[in-house]
C-alpha atoms as a PDB file:
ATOM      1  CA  UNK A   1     116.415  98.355 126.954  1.00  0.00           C
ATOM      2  CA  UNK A   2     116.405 101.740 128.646  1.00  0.00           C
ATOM      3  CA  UNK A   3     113.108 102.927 127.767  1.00  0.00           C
ATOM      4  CA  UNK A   4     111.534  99.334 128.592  1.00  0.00           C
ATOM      5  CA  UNK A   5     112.695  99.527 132.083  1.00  0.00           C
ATOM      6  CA  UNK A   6     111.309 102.574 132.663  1.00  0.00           C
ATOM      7  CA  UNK A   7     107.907 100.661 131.783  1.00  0.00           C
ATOM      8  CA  UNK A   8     105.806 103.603 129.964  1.00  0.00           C
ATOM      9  CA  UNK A   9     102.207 103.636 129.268  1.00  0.00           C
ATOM     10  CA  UNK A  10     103.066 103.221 125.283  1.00  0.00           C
ATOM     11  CA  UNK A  11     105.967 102.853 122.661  1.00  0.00           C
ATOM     12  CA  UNK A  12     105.721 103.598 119.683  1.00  0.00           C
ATOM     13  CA  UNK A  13     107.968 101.252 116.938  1.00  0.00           C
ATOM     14  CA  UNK A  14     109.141 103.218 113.963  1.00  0.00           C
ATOM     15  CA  UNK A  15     111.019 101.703 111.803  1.00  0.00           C
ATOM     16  CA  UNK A  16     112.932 101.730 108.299  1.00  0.00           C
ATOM     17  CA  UNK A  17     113.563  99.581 105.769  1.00  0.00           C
ATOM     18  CA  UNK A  18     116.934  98.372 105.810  1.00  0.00           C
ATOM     19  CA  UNK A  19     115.865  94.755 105.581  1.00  0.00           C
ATOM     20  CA  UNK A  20     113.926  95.040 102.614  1.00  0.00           C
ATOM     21  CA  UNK A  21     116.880  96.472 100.830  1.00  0.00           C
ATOM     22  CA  UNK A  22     118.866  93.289 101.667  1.00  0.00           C
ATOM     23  CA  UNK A  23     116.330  90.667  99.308  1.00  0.00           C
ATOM     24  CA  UNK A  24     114.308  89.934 102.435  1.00  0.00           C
ATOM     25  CA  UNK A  25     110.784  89.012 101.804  1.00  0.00           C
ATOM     26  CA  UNK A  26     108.153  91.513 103.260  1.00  0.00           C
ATOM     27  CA  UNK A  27     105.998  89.293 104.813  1.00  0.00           C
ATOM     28  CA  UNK A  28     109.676  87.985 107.408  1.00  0.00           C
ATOM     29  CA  UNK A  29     110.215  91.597 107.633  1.00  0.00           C
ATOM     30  CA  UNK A  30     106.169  91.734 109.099  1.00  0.00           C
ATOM     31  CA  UNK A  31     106.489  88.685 111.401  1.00  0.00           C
ATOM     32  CA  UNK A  32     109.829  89.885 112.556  1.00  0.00           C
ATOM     33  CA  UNK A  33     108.248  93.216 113.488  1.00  0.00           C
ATOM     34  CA  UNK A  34     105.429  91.584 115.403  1.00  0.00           C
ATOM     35  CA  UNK A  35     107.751  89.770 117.162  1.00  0.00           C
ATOM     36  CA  UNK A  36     109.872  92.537 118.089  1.00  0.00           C
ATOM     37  CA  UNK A  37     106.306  94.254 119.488  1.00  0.00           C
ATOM     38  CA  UNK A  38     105.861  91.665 121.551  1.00  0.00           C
ATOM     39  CA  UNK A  39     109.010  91.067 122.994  1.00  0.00           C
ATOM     40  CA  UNK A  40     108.849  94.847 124.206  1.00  0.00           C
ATOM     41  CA  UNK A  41     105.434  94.094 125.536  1.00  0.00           C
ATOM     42  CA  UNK A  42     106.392  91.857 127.583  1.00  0.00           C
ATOM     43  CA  UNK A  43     109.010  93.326 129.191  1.00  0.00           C
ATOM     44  CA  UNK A  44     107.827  96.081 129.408  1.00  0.00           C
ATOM     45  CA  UNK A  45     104.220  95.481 130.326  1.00  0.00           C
ATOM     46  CA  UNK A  46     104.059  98.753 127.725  1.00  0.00           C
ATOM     47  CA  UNK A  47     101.058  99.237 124.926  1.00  0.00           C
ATOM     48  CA  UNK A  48     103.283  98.661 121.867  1.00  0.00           C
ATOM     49  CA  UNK A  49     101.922 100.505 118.669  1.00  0.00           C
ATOM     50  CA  UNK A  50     103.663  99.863 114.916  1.00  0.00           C
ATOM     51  CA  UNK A  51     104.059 103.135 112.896  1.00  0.00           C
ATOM     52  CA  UNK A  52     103.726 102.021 109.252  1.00  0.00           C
ATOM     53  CA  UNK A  53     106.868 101.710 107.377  1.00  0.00           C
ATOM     54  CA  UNK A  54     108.622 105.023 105.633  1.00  0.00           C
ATOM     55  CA  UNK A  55     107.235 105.176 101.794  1.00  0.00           C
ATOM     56  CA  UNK A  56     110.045 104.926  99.654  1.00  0.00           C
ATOM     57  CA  UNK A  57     110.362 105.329  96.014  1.00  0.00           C
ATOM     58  CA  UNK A  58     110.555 103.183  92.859  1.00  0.00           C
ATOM     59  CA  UNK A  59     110.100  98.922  92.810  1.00  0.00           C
ATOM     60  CA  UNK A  60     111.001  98.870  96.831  1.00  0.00           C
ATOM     61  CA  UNK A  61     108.089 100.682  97.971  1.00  0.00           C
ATOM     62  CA  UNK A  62     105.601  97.829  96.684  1.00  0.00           C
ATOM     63  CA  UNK A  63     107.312  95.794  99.888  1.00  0.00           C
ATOM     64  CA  UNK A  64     106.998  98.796 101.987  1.00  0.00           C
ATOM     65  CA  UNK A  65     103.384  98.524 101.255  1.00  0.00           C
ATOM     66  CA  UNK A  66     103.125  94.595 101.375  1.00  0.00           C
ATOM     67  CA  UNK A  67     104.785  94.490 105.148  1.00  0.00           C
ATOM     68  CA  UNK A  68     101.976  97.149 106.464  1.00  0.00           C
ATOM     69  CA  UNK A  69      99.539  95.583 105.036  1.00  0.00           C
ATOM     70  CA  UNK A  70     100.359  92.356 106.478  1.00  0.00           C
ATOM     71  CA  UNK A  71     100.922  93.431 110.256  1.00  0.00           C
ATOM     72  CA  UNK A  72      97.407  95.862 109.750  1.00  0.00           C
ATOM     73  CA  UNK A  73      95.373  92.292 109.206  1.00  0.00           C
END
């Protein structure tokens, strides 16, 4: 909460992919993102931009792809 009450212009939201790791579907890791953007929004009255998830390697990096292409649409 620090940075959204200093109210910026924008914030960037960079984030991992811990939840995927833990059997969570990508498209709740997605909406849960989006909410999380617009929480901060709001209190923050900030531009809120979504970096796209860290590419990983192997069978978990097909999720990686499926939650930024769900919050890109």
């Amino acid at each position: 909460k620090p940075t959204t009450e200093q109210k910026p212009e924008n914030i960037i939201l960079h984030c991992g992919t811990n939840s995927l790791h833990k059997k969570v579907v990508p498209e709740t890791v997605a909406k849960d993102l989006i909410e999380l953007a617009n929480t901060i929004k709001e209190d923050s009255g900030s531009n809120v931009i979504i970096s796209g998830l860290v590419p990983r390697r192997g069978p978990l990096n097909e999720k990686v792809k499926k939650v930024d292409n769900f919050y890109r649409s």
